[in-house]
N, C-alpha and C. Protein backbone atom coordinates (compact mmCIF):
# COMPACT_ATOMS: atom_id res chain seq x y z
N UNK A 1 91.03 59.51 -1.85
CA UNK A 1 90.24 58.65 -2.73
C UNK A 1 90.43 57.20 -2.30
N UNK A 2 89.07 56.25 -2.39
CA UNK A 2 89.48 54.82 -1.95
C UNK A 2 88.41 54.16 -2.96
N UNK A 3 89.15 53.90 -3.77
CA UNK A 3 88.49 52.71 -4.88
C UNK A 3 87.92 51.69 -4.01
N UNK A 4 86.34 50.88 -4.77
CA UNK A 4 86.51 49.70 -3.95
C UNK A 4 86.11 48.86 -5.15
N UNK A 5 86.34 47.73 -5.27
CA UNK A 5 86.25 46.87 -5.83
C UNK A 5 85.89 45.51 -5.92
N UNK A 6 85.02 44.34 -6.67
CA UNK A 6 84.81 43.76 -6.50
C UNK A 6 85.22 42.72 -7.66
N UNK A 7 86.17 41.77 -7.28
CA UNK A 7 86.57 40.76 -8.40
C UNK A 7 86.11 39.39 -8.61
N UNK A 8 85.65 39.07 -9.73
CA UNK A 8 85.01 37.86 -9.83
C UNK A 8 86.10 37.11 -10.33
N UNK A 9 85.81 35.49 -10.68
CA UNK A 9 86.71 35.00 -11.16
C UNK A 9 86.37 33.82 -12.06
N UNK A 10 86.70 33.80 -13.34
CA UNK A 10 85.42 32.64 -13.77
C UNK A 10 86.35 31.33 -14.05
N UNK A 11 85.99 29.84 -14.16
CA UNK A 11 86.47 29.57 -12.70
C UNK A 11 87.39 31.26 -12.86
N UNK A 12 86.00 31.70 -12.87
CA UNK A 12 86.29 32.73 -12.99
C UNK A 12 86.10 33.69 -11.95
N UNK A 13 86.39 35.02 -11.66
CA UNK A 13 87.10 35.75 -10.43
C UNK A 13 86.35 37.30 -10.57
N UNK A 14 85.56 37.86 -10.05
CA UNK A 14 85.04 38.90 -9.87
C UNK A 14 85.83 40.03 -8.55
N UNK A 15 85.56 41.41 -9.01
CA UNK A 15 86.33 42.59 -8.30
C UNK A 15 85.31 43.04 -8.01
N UNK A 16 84.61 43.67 -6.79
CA UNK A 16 83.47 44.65 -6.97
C UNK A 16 83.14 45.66 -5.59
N UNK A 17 81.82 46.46 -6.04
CA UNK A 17 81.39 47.40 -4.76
C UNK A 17 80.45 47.42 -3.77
N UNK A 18 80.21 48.40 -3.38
CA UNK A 18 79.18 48.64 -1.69
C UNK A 18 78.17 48.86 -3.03
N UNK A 19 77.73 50.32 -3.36
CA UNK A 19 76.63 50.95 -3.40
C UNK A 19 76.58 50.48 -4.90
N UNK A 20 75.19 49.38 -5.25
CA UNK A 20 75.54 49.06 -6.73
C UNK A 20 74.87 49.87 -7.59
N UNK A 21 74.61 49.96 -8.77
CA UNK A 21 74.25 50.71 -9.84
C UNK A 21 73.42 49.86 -10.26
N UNK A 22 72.20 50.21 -10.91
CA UNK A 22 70.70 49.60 -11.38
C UNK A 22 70.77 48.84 -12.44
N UNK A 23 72.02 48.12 -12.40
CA UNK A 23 72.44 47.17 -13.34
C UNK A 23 73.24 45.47 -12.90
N UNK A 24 73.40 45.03 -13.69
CA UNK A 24 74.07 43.96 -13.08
C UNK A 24 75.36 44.01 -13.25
N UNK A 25 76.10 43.19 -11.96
CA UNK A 25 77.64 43.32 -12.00
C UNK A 25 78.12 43.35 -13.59
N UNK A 26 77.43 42.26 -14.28
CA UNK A 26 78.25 42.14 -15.27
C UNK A 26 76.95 41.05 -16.27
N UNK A 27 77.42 40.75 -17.58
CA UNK A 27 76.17 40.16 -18.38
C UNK A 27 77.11 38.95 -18.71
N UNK A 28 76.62 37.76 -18.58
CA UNK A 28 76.86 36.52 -19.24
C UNK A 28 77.16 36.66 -21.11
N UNK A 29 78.35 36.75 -21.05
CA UNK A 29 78.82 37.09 -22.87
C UNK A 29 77.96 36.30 -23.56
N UNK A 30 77.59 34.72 -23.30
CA UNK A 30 76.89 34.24 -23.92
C UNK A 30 75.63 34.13 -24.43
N UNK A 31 74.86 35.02 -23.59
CA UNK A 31 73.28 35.28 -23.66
C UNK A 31 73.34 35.92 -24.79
N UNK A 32 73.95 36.64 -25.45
CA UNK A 32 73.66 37.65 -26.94
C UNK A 32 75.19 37.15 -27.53
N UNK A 33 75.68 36.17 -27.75
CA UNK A 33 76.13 35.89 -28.44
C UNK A 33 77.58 35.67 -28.37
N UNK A 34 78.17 36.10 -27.26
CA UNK A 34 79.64 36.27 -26.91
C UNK A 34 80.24 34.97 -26.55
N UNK A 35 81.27 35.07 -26.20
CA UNK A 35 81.97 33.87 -25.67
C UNK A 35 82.93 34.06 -24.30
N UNK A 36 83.41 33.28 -23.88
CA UNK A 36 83.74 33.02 -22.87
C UNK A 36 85.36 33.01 -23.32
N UNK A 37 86.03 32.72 -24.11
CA UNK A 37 86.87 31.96 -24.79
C UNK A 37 87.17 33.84 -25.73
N UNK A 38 88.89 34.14 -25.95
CA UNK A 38 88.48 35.25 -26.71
C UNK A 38 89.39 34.52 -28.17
N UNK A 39 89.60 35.49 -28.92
CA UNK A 39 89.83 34.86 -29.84
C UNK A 39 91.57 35.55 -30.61
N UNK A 40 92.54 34.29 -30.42
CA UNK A 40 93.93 34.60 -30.23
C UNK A 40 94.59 34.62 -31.16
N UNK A 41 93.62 34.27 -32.56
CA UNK A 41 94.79 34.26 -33.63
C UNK A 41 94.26 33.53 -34.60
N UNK A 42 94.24 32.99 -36.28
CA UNK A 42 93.73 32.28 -36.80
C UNK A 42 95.23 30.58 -35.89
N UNK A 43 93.89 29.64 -36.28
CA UNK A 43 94.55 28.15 -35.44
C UNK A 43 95.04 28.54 -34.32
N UNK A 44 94.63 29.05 -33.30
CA UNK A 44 95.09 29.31 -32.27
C UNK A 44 94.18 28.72 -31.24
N UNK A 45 92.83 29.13 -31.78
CA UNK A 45 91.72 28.95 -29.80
C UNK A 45 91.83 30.42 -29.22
N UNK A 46 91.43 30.24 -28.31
CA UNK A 46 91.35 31.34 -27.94
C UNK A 46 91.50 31.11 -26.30
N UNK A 47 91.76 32.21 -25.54
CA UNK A 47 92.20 32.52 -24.05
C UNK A 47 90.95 32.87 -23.08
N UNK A 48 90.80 32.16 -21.66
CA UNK A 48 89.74 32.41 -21.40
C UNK A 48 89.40 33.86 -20.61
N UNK A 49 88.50 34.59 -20.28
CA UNK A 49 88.01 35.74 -19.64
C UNK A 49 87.67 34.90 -18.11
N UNK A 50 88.87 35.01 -17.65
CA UNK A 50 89.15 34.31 -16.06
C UNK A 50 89.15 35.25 -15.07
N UNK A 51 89.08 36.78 -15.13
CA UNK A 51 88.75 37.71 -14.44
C UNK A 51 88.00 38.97 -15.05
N UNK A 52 86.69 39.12 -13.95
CA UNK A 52 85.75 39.96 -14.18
C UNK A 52 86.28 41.48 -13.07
N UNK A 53 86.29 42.16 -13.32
CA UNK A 53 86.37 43.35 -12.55
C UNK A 53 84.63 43.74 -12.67
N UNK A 54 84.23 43.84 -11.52
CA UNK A 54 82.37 44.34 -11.62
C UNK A 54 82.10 45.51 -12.02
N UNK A 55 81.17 45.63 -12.73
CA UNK A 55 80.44 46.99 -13.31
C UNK A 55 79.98 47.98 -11.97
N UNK A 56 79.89 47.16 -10.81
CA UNK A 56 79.53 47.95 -9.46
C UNK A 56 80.87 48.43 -8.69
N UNK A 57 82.03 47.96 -9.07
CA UNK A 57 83.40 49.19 -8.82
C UNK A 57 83.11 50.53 -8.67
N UNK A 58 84.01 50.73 -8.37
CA UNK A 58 83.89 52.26 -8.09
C UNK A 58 84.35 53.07 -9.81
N UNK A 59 83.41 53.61 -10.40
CA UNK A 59 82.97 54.20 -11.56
C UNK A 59 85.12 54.49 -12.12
N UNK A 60 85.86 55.03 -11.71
CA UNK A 60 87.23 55.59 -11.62
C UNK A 60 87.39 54.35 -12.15
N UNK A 61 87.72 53.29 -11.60
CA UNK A 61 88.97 52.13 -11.49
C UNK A 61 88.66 51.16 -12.81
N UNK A 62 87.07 51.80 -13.46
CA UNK A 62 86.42 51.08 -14.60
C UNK A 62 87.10 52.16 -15.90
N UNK A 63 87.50 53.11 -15.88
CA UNK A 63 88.17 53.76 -16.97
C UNK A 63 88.95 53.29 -17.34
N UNK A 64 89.90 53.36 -18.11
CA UNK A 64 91.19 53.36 -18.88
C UNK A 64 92.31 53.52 -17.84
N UNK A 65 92.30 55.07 -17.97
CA UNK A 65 93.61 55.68 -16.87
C UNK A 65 93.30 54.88 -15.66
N UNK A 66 92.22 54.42 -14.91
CA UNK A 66 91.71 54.09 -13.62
C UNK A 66 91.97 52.83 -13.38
N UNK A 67 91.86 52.19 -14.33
CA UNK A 67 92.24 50.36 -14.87
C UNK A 67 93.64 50.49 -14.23
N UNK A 68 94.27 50.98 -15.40
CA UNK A 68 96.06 50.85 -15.28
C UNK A 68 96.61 50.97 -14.13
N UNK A 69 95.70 52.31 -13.27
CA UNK A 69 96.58 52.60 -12.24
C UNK A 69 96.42 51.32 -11.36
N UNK A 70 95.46 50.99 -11.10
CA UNK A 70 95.07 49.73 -10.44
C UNK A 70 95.68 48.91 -10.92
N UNK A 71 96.19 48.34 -11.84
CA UNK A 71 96.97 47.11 -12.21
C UNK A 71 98.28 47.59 -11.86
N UNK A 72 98.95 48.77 -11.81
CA UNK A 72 100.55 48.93 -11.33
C UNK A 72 99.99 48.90 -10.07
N UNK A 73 99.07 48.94 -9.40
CA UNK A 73 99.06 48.61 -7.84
C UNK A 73 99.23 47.56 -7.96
N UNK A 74 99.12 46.35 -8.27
CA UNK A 74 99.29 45.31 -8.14
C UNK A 74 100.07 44.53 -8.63
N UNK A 75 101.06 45.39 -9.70
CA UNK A 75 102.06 44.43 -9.95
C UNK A 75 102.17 44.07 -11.73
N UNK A 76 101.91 44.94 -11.89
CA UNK A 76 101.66 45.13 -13.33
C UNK A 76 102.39 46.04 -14.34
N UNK A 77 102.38 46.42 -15.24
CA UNK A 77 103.01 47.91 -16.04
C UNK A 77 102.67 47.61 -17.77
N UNK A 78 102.65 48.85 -18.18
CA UNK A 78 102.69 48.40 -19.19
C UNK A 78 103.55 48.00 -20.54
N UNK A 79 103.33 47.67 -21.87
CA UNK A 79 104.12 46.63 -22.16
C UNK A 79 105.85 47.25 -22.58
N UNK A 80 106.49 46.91 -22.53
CA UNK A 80 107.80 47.57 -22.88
C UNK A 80 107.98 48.34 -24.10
N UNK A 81 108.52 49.32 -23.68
CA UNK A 81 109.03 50.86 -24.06
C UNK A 81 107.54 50.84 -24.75
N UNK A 82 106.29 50.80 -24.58
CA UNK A 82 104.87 51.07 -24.86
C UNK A 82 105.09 50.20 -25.91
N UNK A 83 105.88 49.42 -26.77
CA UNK A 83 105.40 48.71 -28.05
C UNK A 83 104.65 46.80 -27.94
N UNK A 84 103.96 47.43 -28.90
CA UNK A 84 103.36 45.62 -28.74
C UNK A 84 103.56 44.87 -30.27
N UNK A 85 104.23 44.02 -30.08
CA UNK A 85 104.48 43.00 -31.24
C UNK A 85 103.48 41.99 -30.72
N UNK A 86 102.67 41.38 -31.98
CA UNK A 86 102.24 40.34 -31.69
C UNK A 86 100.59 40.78 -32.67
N UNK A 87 99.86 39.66 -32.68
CA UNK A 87 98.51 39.67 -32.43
C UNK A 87 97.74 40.11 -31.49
N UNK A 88 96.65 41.19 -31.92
CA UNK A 88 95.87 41.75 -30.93
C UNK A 88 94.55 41.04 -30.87
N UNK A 89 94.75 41.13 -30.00
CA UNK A 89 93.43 39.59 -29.54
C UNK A 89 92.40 40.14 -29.22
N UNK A 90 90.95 39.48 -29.70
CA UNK A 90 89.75 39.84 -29.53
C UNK A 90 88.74 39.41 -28.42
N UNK A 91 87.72 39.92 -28.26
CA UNK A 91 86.59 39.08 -27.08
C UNK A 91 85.50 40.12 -28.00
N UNK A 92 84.51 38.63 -27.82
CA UNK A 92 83.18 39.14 -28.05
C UNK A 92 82.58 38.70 -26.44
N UNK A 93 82.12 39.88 -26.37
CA UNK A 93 81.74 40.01 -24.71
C UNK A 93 80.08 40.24 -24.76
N UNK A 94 79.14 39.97 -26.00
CA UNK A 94 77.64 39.89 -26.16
C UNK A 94 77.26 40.75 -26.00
N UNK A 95 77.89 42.08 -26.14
CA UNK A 95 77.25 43.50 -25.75
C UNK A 95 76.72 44.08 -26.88
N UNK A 96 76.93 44.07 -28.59
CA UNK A 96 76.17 44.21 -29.48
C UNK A 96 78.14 45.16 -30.17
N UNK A 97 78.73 45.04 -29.43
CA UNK A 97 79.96 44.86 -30.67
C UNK A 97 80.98 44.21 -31.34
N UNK A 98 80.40 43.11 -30.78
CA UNK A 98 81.02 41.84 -31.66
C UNK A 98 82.32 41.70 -31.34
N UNK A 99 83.40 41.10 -32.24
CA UNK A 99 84.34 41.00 -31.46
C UNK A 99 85.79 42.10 -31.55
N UNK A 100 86.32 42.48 -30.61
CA UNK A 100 86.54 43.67 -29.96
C UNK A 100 88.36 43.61 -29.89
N UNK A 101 89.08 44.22 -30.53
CA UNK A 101 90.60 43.97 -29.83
C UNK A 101 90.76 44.28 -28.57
N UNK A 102 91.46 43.79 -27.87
CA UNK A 102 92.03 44.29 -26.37
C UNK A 102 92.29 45.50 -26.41
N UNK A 103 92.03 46.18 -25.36
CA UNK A 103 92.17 47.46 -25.06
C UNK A 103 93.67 47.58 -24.69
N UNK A 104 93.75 47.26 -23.95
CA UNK A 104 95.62 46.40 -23.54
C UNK A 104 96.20 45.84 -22.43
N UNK A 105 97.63 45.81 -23.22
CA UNK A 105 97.85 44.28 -22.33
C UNK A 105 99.15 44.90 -21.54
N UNK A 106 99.05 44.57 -20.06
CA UNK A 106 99.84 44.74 -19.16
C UNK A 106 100.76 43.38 -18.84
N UNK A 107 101.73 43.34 -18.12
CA UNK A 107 102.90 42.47 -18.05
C UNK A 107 103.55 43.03 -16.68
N UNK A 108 103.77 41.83 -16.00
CA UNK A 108 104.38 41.75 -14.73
C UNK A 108 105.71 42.70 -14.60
N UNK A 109 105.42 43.40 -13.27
CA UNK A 109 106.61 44.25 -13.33
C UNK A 109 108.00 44.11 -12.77
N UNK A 110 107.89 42.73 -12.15
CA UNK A 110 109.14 42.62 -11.09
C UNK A 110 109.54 43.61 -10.46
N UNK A 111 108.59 44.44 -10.35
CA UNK A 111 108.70 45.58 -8.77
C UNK A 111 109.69 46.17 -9.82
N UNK A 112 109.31 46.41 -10.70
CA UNK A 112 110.27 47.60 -11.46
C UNK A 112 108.84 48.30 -12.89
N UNK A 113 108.33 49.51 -11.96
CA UNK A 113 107.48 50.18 -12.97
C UNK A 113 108.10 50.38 -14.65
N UNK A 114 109.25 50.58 -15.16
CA UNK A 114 110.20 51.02 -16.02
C UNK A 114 110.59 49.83 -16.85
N UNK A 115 110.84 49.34 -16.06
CA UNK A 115 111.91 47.90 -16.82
C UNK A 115 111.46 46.38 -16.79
N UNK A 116 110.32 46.43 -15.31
CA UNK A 116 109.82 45.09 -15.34
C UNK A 116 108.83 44.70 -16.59
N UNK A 117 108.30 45.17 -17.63
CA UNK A 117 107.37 44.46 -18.27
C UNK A 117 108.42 43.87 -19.55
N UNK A 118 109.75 44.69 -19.31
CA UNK A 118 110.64 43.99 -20.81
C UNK A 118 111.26 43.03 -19.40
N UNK A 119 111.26 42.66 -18.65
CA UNK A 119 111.58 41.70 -18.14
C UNK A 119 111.06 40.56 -18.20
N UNK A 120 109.50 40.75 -18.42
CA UNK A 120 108.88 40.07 -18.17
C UNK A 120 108.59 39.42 -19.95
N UNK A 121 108.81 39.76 -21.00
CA UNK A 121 109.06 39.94 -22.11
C UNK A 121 110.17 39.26 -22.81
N UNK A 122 111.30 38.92 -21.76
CA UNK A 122 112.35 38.13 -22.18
C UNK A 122 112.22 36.57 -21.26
N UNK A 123 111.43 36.90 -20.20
CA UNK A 123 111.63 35.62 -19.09
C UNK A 123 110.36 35.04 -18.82
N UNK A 124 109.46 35.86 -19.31
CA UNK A 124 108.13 35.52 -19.07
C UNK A 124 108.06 35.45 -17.53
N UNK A 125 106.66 35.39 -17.90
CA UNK A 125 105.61 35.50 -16.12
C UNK A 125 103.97 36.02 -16.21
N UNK A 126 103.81 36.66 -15.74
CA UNK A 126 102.37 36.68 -15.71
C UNK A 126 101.72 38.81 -16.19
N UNK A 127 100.55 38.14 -17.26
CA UNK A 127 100.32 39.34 -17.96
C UNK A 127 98.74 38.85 -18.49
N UNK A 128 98.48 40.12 -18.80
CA UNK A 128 97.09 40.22 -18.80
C UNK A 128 96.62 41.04 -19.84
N UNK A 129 94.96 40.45 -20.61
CA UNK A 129 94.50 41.50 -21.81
C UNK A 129 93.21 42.25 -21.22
N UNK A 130 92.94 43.15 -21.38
CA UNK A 130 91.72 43.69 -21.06
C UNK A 130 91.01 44.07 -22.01
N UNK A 131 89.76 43.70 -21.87
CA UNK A 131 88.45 44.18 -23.01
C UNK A 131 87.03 44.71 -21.50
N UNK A 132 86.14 45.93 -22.25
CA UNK A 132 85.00 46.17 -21.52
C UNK A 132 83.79 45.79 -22.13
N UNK A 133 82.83 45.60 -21.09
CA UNK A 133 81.20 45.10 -21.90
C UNK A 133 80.87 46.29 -21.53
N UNK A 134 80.38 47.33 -22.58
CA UNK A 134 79.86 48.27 -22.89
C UNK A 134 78.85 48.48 -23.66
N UNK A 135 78.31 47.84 -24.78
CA UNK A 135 77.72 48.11 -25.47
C UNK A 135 76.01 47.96 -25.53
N UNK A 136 75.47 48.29 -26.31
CA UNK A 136 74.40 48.65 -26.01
C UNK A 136 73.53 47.61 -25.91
N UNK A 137 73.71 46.80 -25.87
CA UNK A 137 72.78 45.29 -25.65
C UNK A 137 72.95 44.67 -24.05
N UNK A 138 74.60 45.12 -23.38
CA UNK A 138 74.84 44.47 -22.14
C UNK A 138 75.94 45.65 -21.44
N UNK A 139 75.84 46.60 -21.24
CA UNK A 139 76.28 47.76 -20.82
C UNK A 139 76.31 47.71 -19.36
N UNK A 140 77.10 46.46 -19.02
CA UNK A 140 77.34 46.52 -17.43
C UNK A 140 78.69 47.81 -17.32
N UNK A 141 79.19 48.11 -18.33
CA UNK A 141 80.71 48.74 -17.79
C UNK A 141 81.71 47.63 -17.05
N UNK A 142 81.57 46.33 -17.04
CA UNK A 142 82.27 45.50 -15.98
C UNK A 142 83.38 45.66 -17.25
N UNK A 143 84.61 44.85 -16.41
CA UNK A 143 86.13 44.86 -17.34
C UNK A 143 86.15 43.49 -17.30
N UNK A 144 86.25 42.63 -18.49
CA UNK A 144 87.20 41.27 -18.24
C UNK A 144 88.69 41.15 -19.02
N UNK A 145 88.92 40.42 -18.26
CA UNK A 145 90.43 40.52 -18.40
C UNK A 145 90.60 38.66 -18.26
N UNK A 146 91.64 38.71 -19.82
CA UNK A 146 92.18 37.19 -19.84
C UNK A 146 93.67 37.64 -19.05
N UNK A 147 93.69 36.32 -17.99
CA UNK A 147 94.88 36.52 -17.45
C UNK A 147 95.92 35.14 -17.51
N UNK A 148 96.97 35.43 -17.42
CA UNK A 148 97.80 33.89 -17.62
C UNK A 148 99.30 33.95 -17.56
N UNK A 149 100.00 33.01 -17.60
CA UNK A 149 101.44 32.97 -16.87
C UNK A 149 102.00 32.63 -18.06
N UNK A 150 102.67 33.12 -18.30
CA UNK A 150 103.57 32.72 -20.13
C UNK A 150 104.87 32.26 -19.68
N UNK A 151 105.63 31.56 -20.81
CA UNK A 151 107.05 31.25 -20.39
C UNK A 151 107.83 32.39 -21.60
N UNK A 152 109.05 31.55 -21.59
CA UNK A 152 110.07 32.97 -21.89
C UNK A 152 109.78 32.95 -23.28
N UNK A 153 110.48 34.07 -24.05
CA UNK A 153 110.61 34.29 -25.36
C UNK A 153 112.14 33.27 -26.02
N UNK A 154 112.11 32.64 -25.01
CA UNK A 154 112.66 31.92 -26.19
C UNK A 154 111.73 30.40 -26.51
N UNK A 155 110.77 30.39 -25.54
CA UNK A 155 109.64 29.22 -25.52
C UNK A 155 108.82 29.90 -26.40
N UNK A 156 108.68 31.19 -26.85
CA UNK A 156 107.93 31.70 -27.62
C UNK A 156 106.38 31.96 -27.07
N UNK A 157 106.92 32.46 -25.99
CA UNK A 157 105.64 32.46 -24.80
C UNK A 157 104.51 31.74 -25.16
N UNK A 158 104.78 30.92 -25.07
CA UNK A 158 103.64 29.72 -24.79
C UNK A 158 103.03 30.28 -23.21
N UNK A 159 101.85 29.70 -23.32
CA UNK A 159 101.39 29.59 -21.68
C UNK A 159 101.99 28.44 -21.00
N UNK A 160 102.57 28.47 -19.78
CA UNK A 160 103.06 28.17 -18.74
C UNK A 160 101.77 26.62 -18.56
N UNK A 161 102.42 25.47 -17.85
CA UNK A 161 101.37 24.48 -17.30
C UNK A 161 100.42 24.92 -16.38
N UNK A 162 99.40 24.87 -16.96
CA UNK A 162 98.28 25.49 -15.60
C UNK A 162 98.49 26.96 -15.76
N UNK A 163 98.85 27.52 -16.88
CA UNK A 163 99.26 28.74 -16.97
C UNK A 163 97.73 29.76 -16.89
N UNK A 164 96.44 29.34 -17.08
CA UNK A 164 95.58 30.35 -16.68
C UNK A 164 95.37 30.38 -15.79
N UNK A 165 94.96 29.28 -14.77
CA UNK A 165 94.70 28.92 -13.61
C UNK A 165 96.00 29.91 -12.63
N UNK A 166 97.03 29.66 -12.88
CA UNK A 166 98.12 30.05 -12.48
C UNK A 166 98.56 31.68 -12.42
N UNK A 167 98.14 32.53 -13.70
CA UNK A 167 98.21 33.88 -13.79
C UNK A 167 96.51 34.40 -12.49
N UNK A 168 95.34 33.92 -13.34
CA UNK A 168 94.68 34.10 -12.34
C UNK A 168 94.92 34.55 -10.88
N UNK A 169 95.44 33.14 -10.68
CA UNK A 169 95.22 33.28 -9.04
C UNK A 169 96.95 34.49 -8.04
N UNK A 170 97.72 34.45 -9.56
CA UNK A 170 98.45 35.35 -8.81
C UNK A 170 98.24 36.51 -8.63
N UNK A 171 97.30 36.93 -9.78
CA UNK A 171 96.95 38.26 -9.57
C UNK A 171 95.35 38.73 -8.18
N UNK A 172 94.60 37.44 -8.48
CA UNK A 172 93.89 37.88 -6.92
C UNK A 172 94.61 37.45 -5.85
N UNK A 173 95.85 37.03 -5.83
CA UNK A 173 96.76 37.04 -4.75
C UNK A 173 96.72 38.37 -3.98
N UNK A 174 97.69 39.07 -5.59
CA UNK A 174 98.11 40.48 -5.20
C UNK A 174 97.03 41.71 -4.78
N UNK A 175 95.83 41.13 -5.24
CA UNK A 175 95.04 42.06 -5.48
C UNK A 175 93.96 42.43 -4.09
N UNK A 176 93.35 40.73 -3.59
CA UNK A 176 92.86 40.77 -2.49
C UNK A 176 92.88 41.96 -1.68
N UNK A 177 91.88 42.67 -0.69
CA UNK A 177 92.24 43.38 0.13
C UNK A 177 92.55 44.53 0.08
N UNK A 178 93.04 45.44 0.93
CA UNK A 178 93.75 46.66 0.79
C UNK A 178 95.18 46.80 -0.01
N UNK A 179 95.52 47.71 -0.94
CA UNK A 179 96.56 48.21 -0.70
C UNK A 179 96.98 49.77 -1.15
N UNK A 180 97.90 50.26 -1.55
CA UNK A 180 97.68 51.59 -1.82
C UNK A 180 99.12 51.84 -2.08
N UNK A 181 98.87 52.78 -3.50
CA UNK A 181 99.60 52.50 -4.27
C UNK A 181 99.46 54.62 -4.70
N UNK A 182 100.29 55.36 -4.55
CA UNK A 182 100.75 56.41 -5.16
C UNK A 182 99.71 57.71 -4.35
N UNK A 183 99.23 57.29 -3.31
CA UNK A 183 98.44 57.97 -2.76
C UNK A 183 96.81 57.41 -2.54
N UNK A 184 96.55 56.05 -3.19
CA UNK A 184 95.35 55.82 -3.81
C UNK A 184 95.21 54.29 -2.95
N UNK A 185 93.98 54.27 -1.68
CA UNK A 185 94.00 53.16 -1.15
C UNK A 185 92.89 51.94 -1.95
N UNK A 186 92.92 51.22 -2.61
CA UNK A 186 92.20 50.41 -3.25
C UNK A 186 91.64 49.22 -2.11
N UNK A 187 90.46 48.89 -2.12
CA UNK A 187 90.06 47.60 -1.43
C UNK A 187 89.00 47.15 -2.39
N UNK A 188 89.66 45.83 -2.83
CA UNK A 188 89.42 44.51 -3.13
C UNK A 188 88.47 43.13 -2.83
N UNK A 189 87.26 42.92 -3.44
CA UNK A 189 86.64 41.24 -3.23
C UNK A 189 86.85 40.58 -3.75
N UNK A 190 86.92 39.60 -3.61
CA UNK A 190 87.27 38.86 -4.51
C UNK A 190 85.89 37.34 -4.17
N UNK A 191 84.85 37.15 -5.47
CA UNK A 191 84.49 36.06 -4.93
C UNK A 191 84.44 35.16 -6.48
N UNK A 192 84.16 33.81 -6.09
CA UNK A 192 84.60 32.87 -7.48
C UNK A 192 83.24 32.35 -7.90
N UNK A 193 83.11 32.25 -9.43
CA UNK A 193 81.87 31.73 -10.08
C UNK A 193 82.51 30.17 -10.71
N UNK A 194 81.38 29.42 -10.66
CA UNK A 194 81.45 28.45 -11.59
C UNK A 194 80.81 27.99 -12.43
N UNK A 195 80.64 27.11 -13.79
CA UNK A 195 79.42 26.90 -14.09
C UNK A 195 79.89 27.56 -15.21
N UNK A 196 80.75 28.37 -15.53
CA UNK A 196 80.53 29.74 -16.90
C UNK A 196 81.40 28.89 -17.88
N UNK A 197 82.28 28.26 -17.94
CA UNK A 197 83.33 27.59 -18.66
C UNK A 197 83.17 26.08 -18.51
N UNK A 198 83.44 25.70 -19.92
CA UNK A 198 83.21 24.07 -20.10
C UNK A 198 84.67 24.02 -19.62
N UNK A 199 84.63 22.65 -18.82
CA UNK A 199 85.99 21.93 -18.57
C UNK A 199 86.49 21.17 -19.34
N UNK A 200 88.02 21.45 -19.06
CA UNK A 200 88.61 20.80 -20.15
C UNK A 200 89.73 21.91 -21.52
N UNK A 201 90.18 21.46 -21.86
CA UNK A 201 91.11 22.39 -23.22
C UNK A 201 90.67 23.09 -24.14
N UNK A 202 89.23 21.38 -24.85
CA UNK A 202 89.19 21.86 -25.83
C UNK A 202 89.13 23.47 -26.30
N UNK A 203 89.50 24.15 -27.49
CA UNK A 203 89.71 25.47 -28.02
C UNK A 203 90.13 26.25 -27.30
N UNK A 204 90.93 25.80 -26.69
CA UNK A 204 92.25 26.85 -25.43
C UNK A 204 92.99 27.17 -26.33
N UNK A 205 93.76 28.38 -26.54
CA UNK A 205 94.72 28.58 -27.06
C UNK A 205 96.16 27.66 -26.19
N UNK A 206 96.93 27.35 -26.78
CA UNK A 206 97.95 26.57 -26.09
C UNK A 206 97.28 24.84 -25.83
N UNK A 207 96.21 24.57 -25.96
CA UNK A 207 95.38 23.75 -25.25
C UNK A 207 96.25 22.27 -26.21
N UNK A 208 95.57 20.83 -25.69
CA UNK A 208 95.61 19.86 -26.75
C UNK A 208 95.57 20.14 -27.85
């Protein structure tokens, strides 16, 4: 099996494929109503959708099980001993279901499938939420994913300086290209959009 993928990046970051599907990579959240920005909490702001995985992927790597495995290729796991404390954060992604909890959230593994995401949980580093545009108004199947670099729990994971910009680009670091991971060779695009996000803080979570 060889996934291929095509990643956008908003300053945002797209993943995607060869043979596309009679659809578009992916739908502008905003055209029917979505946002760009998801939504983190009451007084919070919200986190931006800084990586697109394309609806023209290879059909597998757009599932659930298919997602994950692809993110422990790259450096990912999920969250320690499976529990999540916290607020589950939303995206309205303009697809006609409004706004949506994360499907879930992965956390850096320090090259330890088992133990790195409570590592990453006490020391912070870089972790990610995933939501899909599915629905019946904008049914690309694409995945976006807010990504970002947190500091430790005793900072009360705040985001890191430059902390979206910063998770972003480590993960199309890792991701770029070939690699292959449990039998499963994945190849990676990665190309960058602009234009989708106002510059600037305002309603960042963490922001001014």
């Amino acid at each position: 099996m060889h996934p291929i993928l095509s990643l956008l990046l908003a300053s945002t970051l797209v993943l995607s494929v060869c043979s596309a599907p009679n659809r578009p990579e992916f739908y502008d959240p905003r055209a029917l109503g979505g946002a760009w920005l998801n939504y983190a909490g009451p007084h919070k702001g919200g986190e931006p959708l800084n990586v697109i995985i394309s609806g023209h992927s290879t059909p597998s790597v757009l599932t659930d099980t298919g997602f994950r495995a692809y993110a422990e290729a790259i450096g990912f796991a999920p969250e320690c001993l499976g529990l999540h404390i916290g607020f589950l954060q939303a995206a309205n992604l303009g697809d006609g279901h409004g706004w949506v909890k994360q499907i879930m959230e992965l956390r850096e593994d320090y090259g330890s499938s088992w133990l790195g995401a409570c590592l990453e949980t006490v020391v912070g580093g870089n972790h990610l939420r995933m939501y899909r545009q599915d629905g019946y108004t904008a049914g690309s199947g694409a995945l976006f994913l807010a990504v970002s670099k947190e500091e430790s729990l005793l900072q009360e994971h705040t985001i890191s300086h430059d902390g979206y910009d910063a998770g972003r680009d480590l993960l199309v670091q890792r991701a770029r290209g070939q690699i292959t991971a449990k039998g499963i060779t994945y190849t990676t695009t990665v190309r960058r959009l602009t234009g989708l996000m106002a510059h600037g803080a305002a309603g960042v979570n963490h922001g001014p």
